[in-house]
Protein backbone atom coordinates (compact mmCIF):
# COMPACT_ATOMS: atom_id res chain seq x y z
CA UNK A 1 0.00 0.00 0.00
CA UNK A 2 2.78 2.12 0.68
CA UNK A 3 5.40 1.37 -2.46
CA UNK A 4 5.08 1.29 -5.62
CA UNK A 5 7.21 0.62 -8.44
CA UNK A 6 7.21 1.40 -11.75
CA UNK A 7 9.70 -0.04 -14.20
CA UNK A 8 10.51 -0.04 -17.98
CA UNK A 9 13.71 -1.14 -19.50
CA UNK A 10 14.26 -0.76 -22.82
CA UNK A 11 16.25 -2.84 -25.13
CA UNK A 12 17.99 -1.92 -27.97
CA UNK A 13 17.30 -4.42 -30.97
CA UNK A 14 20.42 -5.03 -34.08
CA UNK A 15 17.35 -5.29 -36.59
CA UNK A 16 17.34 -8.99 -38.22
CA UNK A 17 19.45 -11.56 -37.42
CA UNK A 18 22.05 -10.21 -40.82
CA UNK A 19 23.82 -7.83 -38.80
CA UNK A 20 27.46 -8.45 -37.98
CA UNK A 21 28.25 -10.58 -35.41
CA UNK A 22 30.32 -6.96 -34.07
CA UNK A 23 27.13 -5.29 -33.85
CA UNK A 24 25.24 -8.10 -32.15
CA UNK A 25 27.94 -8.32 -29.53
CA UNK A 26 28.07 -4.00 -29.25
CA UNK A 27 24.27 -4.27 -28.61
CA UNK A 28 24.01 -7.50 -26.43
CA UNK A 29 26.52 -5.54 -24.47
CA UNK A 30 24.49 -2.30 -24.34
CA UNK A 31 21.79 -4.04 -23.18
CA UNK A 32 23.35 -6.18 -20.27
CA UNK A 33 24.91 -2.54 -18.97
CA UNK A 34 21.23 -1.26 -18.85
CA UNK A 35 19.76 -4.41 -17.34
CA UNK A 36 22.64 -4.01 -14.77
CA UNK A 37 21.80 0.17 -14.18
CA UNK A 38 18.33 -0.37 -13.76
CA UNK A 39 18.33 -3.72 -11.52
CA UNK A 40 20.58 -1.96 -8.93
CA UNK A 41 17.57 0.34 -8.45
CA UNK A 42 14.87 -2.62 -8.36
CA UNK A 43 17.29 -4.34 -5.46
CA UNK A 44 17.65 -1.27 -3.32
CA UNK A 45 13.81 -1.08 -3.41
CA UNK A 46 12.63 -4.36 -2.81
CA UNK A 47 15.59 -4.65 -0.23
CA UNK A 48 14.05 -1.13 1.17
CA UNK A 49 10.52 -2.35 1.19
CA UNK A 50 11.57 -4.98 3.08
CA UNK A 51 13.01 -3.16 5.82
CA UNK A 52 11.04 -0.70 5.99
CA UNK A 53 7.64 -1.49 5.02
CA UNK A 54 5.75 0.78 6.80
CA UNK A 55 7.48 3.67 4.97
CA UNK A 56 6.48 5.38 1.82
CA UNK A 57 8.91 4.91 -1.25
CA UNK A 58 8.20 4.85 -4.88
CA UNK A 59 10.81 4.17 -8.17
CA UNK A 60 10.12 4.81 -11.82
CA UNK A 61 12.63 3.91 -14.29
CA UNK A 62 11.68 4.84 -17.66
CA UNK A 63 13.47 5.77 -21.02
CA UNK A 64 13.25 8.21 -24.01
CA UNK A 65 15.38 7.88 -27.38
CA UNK A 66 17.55 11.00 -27.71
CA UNK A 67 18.54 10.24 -31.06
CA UNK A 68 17.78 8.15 -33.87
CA UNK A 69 19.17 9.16 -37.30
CA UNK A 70 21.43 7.88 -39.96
CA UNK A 71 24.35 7.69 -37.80
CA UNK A 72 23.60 7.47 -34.21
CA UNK A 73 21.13 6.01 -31.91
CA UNK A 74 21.35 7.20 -28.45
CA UNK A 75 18.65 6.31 -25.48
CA UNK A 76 18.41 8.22 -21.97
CA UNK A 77 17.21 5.56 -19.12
CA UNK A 78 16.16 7.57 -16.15
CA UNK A 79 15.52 6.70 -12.70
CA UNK A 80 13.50 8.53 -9.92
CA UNK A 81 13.52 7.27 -6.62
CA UNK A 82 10.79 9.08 -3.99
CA UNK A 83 11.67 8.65 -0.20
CA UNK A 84 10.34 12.18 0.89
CA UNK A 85 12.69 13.78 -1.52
CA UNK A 86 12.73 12.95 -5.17
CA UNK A 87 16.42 12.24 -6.53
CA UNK A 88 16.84 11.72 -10.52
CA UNK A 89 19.63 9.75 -11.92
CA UNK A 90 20.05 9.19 -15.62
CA UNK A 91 22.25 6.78 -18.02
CA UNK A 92 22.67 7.61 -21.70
CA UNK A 93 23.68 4.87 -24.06
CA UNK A 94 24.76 5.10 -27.49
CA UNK A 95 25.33 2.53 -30.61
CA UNK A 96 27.21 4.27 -33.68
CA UNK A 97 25.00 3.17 -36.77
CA UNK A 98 28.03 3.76 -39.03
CA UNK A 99 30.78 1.43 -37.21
CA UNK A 100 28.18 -1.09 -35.16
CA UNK A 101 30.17 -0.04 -31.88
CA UNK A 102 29.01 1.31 -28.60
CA UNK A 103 29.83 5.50 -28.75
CA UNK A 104 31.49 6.65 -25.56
CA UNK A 105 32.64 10.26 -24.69
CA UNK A 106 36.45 9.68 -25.04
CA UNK A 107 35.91 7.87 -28.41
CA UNK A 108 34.83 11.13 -29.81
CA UNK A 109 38.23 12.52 -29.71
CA UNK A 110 41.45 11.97 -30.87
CA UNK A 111 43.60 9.37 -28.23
CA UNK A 112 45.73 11.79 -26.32
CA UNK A 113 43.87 14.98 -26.57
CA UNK A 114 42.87 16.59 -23.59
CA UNK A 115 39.46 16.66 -23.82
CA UNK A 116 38.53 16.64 -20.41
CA UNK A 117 40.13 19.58 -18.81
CA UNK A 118 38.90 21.75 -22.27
CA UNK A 119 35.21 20.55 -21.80
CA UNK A 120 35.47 21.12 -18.07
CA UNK A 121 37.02 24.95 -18.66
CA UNK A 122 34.09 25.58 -20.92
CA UNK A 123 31.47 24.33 -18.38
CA UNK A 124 32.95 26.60 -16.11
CA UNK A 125 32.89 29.20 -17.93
CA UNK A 126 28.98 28.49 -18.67
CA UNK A 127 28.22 27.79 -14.80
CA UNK A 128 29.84 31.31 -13.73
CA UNK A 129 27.76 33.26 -16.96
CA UNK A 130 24.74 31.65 -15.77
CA UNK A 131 24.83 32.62 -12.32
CA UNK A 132 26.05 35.98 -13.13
CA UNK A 133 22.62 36.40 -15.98
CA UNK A 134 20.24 34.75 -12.73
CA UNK A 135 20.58 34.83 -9.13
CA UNK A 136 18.29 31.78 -8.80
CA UNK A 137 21.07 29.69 -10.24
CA UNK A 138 23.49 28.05 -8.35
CA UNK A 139 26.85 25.52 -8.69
CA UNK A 140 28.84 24.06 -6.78
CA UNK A 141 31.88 26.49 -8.08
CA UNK A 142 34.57 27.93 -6.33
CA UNK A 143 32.84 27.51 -3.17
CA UNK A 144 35.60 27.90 -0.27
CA UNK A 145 33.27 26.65 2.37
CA UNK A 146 32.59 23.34 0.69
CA UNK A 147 35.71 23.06 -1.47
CA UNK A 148 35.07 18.82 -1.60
CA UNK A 149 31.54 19.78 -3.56
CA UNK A 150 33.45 22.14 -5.98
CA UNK A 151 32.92 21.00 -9.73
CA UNK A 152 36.61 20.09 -10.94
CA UNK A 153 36.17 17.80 -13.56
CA UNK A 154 34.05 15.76 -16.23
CA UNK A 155 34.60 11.94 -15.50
CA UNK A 156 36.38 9.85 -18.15
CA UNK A 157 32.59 8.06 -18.33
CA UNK A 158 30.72 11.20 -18.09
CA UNK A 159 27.21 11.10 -18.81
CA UNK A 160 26.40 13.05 -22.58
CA UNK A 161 24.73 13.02 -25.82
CA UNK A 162 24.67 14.43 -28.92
CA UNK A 163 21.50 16.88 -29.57
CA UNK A 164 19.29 17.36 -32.72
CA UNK A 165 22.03 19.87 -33.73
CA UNK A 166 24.69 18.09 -33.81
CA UNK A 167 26.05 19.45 -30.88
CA UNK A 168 27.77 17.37 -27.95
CA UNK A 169 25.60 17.91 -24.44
CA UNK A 170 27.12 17.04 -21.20
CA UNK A 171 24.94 16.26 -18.83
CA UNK A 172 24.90 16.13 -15.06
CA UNK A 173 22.24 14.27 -12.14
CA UNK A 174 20.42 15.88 -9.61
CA UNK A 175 23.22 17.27 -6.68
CA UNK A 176 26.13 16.33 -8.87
CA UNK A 177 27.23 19.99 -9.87
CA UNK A 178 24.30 22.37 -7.40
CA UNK A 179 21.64 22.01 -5.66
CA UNK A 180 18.37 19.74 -6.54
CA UNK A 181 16.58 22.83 -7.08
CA UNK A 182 18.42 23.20 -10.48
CA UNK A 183 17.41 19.39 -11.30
CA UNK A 184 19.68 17.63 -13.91
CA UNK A 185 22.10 20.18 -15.54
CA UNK A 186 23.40 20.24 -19.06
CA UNK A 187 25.60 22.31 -20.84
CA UNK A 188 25.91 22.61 -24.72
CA UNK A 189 29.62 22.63 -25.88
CA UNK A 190 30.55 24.75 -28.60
CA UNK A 191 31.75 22.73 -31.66
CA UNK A 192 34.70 25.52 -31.58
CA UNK A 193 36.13 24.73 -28.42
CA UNK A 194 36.44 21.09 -29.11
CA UNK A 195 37.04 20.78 -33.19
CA UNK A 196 40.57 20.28 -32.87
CA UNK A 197 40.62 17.18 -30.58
CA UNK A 198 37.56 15.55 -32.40
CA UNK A 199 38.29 12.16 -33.84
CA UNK A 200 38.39 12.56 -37.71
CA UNK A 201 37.06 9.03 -38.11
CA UNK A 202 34.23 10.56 -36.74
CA UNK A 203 31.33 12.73 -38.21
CA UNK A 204 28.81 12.99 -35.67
CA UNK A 205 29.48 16.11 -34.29
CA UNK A 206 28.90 19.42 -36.30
């Protein structure tokens, strides 16, 4: 009476049985990783229910396709998990159409570049022009009260995608950069700051 749960897990599908075994294998792998995501949130529930039945808790897990073109096909799985608060957490997983392989951030750009600590200047840079436009926003930035919540870096598995634009988007969860109250932050990254270090097998950026 008091939980409820409310799951969908999508699968991604190679089309008929002619694709190469590569792109099987890329999206038998995509699909385990989101099986994996989303049943660490079904545990934590049921384990939760369990020990605290009398409690009120609720999870949805549901998904929307980000992108689905000639050359990419990208789906968001989110997860929101009520306990009082609400807290969203979301996964984006990508297949290249043009190779069969699974996109990640770093294979975007050129091995050795320093992608990273560029991206991470220009969010910065966006975080500090934002608050400066609105007083209502707020990151965790420069902060010397809380210097462990201060933004440093993107992660080498950092959670993007690539918008209708052909722009890359990285995005943040709730609390990972400010405060709930701004929900899940994303910043669009100028193709300018990051042509130079973009892999030139690649043509998915613009």
């Amino acid at each position: 009476e008091h939980y409820q749960a409310d799951v969908n897990v999508p699968q991604m599908s190679a089309g008929d049985e002619n694709g190469s075994q590569e792109l099987q294998e890329n999206v038998a792998k995509i699909n385990a990783n989101i099986q994996s995501y989303t049943d660490q949130f079904v545990e934590e529930f049921k384990q939760s229910m369990e020990e605290n039945g009398e409690g009120y808790e609720g999870l949805n897990i549901s998904y929307d396709v980000v992108t689905d073109n000639d050359k990419l096909y990208s789906i968001k799985v989110s997860a929101l998990q009520i306990a009082g608060d609400a807290m969203e957490t979301n996964r984006y997983y990508h297949l290249d159409k043009t190779t069969g392989t699974e996109l990640t951030l770093s294979s975007l750009f050129r091995s050795g570049s320093d992608y990273q600590t560029v991206i991470s200047d220009e969010i910065r840079k966006q975080m500090k022009e934002q608050m400066a436009a609105d007083a209502s926003n707020r990151y965790f930035l420069d902060d010397p009260d809380f210097p462990e919540w201060n933004f440093q870096q993107i992660q080498e598995n950092q959670n993007f995608y690539i918008n209708s634009d052909g722009k890359l988007v990285i995005a943040f969860d709730e609390t990972e950069v400010a405060p709930a109250s701004m929900g899940c932050p994303e910043f669009v990254i100028p193709t300018e700051v990051i042509q130079d270090m973009l892999n030139p097998g690649l043509s998915l950026i613009r």
